[in-house]
N, C-alpha and C. Protein backbone atom coordinates (compact mmCIF):
# COMPACT_ATOMS: atom_id res chain seq x y z
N UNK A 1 0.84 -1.17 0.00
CA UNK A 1 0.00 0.00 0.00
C UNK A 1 0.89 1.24 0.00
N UNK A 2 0.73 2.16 -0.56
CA UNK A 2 1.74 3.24 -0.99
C UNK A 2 1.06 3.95 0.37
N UNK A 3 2.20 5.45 -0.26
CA UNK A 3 1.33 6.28 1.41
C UNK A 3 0.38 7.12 1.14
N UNK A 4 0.15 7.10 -0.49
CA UNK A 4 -0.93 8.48 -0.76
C UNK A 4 -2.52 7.32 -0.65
N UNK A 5 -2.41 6.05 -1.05
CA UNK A 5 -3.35 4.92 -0.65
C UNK A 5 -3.89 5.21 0.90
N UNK A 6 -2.71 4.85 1.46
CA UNK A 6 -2.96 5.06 2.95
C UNK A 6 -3.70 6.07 3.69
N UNK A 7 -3.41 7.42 2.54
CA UNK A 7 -4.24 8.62 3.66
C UNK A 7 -5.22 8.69 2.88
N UNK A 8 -5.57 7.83 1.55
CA UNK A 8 -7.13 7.82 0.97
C UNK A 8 -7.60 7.12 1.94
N UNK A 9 -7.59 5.65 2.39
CA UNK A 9 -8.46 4.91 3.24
C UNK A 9 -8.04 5.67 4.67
N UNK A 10 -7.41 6.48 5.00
CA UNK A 10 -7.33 6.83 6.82
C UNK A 10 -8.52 7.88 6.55
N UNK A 11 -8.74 8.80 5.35
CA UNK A 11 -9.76 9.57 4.69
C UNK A 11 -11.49 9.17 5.06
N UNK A 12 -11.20 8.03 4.37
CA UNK A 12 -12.29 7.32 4.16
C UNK A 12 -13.02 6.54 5.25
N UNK A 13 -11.95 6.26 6.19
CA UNK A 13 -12.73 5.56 7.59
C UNK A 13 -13.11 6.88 8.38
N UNK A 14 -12.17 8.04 8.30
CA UNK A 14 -12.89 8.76 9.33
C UNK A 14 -13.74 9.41 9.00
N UNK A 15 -14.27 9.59 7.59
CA UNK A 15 -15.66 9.27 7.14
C UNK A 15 -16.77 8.74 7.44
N UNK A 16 -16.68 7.66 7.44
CA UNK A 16 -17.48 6.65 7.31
C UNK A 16 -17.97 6.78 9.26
N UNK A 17 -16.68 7.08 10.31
CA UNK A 17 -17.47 6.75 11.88
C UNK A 17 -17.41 8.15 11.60
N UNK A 18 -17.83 9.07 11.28
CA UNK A 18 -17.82 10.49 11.28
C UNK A 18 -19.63 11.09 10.71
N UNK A 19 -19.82 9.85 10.14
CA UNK A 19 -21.29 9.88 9.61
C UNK A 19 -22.17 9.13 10.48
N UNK A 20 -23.72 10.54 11.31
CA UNK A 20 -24.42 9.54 11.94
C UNK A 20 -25.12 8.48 11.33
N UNK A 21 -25.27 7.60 12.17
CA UNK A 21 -26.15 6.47 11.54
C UNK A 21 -26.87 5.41 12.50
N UNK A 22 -26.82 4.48 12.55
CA UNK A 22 -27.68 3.66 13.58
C UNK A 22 -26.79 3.32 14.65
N UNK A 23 -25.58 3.45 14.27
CA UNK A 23 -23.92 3.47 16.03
C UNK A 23 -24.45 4.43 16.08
N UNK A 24 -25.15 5.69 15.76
CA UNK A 24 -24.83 6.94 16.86
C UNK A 24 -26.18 6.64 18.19
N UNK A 25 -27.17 6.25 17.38
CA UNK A 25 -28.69 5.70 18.62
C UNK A 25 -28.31 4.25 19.12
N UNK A 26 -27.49 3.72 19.05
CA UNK A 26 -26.63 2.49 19.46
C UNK A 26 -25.88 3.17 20.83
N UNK A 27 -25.21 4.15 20.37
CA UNK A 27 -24.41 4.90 21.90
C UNK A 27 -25.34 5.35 22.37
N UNK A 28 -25.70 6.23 22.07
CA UNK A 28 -26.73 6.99 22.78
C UNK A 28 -27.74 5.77 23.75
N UNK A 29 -28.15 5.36 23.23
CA UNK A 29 -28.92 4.29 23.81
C UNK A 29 -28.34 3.71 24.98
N UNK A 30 -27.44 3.04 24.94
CA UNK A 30 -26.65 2.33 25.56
C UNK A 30 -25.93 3.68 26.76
N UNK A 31 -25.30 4.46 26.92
CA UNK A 31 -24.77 5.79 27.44
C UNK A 31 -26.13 6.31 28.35
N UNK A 32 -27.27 6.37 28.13
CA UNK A 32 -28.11 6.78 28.55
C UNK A 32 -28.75 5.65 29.90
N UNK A 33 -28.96 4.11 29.12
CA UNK A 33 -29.22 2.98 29.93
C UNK A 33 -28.66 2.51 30.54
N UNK A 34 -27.35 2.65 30.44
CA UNK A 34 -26.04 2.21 31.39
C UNK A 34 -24.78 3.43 31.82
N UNK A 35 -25.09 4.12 31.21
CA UNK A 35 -23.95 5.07 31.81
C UNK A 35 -22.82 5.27 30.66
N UNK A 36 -21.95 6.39 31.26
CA UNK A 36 -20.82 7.17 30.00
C UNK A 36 -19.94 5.68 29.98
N UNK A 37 -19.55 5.00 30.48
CA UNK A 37 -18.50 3.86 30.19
C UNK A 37 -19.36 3.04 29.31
N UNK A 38 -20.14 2.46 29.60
CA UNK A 38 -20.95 1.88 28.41
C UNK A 38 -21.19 2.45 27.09
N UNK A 39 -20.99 3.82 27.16
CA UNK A 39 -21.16 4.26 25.60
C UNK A 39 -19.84 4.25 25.62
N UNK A 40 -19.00 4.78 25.52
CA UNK A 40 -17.38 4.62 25.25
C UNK A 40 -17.02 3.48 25.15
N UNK A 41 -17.73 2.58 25.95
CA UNK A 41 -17.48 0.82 24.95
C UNK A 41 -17.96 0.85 23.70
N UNK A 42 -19.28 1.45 23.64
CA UNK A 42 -19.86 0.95 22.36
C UNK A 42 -19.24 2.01 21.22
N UNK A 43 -18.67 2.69 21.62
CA UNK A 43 -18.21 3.43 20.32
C UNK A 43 -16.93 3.05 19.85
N UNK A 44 -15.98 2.18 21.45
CA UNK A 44 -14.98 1.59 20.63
C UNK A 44 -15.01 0.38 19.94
N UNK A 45 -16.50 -0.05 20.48
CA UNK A 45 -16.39 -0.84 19.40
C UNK A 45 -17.02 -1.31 17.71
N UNK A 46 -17.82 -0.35 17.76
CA UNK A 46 -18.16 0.24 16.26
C UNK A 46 -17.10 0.65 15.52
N UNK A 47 -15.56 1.17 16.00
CA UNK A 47 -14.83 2.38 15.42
C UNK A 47 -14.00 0.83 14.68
N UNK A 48 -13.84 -0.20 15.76
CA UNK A 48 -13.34 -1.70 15.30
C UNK A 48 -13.94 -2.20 14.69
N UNK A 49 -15.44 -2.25 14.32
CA UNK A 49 -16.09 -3.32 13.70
C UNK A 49 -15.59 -2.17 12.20
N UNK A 50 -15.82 -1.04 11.81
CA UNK A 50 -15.97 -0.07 10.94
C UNK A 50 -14.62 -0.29 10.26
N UNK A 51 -13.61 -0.22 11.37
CA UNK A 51 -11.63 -0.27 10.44
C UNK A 51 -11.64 -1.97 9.62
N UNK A 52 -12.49 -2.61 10.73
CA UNK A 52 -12.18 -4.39 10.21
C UNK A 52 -13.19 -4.32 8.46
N UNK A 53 -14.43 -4.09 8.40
CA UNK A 53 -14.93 -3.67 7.67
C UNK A 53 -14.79 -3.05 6.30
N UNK A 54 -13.69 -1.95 6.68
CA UNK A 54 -12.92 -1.21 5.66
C UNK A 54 -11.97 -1.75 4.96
N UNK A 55 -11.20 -2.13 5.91
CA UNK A 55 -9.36 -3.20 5.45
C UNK A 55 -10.40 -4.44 4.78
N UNK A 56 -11.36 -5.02 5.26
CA UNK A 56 -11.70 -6.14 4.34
C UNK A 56 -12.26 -6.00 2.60
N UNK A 57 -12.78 -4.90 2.69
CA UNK A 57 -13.35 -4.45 1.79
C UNK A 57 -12.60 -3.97 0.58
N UNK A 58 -11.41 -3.50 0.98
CA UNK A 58 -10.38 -3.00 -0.12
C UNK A 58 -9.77 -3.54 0.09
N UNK A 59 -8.98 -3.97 0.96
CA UNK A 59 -7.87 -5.39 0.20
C UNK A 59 -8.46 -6.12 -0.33
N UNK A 60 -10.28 -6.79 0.13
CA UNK A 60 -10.19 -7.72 -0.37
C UNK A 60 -10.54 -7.57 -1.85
N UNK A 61 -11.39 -5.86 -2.56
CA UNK A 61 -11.52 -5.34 -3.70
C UNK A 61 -10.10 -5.82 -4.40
N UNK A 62 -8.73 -5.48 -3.87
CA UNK A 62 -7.84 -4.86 -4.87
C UNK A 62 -7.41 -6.56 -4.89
N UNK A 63 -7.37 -7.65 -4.11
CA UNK A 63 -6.60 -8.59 -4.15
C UNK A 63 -8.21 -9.21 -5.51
N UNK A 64 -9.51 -9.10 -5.77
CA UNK A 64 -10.11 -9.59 -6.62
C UNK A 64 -9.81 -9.03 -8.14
N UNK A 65 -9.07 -7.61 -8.17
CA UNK A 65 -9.01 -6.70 -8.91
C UNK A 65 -7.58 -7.29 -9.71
N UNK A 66 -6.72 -8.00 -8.65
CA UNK A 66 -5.23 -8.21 -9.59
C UNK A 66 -5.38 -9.09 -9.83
N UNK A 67 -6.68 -10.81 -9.58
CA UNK A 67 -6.56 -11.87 -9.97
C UNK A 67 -7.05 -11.62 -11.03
N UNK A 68 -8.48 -10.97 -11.35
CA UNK A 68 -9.42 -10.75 -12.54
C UNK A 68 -8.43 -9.76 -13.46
N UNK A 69 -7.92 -9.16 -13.43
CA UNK A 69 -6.97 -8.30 -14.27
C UNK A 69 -7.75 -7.90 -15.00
N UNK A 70 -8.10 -7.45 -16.55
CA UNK A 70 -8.74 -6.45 -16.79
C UNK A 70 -10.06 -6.88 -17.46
N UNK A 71 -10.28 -8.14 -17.04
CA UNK A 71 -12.25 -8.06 -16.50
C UNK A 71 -12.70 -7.73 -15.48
N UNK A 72 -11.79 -7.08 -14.66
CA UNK A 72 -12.14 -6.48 -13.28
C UNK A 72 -12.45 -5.07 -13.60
N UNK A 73 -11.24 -4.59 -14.87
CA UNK A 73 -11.74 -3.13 -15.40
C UNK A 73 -12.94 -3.37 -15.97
N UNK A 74 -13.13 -4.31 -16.98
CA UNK A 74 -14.60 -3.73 -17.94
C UNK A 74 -15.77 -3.97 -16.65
N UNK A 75 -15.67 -4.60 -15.48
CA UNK A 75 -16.87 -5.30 -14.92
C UNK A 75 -17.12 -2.95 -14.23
N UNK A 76 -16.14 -2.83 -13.64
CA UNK A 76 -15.52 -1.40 -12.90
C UNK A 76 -16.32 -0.22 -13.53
N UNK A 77 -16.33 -0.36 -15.28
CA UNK A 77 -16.78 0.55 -16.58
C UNK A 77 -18.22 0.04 -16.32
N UNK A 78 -18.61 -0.96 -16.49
CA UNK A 78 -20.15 -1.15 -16.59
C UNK A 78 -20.91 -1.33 -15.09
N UNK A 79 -20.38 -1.03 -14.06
CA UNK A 79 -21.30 -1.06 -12.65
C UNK A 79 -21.07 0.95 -12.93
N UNK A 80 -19.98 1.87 -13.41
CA UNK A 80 -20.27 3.10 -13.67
C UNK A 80 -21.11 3.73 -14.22
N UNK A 81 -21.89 2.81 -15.47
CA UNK A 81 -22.54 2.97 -16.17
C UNK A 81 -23.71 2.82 -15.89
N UNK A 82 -24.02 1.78 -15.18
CA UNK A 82 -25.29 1.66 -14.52
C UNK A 82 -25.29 2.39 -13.12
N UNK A 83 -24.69 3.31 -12.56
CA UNK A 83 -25.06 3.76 -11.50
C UNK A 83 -25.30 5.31 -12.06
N UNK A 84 -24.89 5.74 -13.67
CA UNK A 84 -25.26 6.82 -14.27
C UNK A 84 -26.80 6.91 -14.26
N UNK A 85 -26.87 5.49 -14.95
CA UNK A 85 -28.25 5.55 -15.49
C UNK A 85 -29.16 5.07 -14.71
N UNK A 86 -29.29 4.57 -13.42
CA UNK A 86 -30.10 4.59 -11.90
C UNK A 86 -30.32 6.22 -11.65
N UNK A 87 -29.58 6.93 -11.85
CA UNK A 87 -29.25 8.55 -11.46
C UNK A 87 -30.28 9.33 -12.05
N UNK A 88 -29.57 8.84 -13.43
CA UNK A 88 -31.15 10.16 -14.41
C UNK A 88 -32.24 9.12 -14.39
């Protein structure tokens, strides 16, 4: 993984726990029913399920991407194409 890779996905995760979503009424929930240590569990462990999540997802993209070699590009061109035309 190069280092300009690296600060795309360090980018991209703190994205991703940076966006509310159903972990944020997950803490909350939990923080409220049990107290501030109970939410500080549950957020560390969303922030782990979210990094495991991520690293699986793109390594495991790029390791499908170098076996398929460039039917991985045309498959890449035509899921672009159809997410154009879902759009208009």
């Amino acid at each position: 993984m190069t280092f300009e890779s690296s600060i795309a996905f360090v980018f991209a995760f703190a994205v991703v726990v940076a966006i509310p979503g159903p972990g944020v009424m997950a803490v909350v929930s939990n923080a409220m029913a049990k107290g501030a240590k109970s939410g500080w569990l549950t957020v560390c462990g969303i922030i782990v399920g979210d990094f495991m999540y991520l690293s699986l997802a793109v390594f495991g993209m790029g390791f499908i991407a170098s076996l398929m070699g460039e039917t991985f590009y045309i498959i890449k061109i035509v899921g672009g194409i159809y997410l154009v035309y879902m759009g208009i």
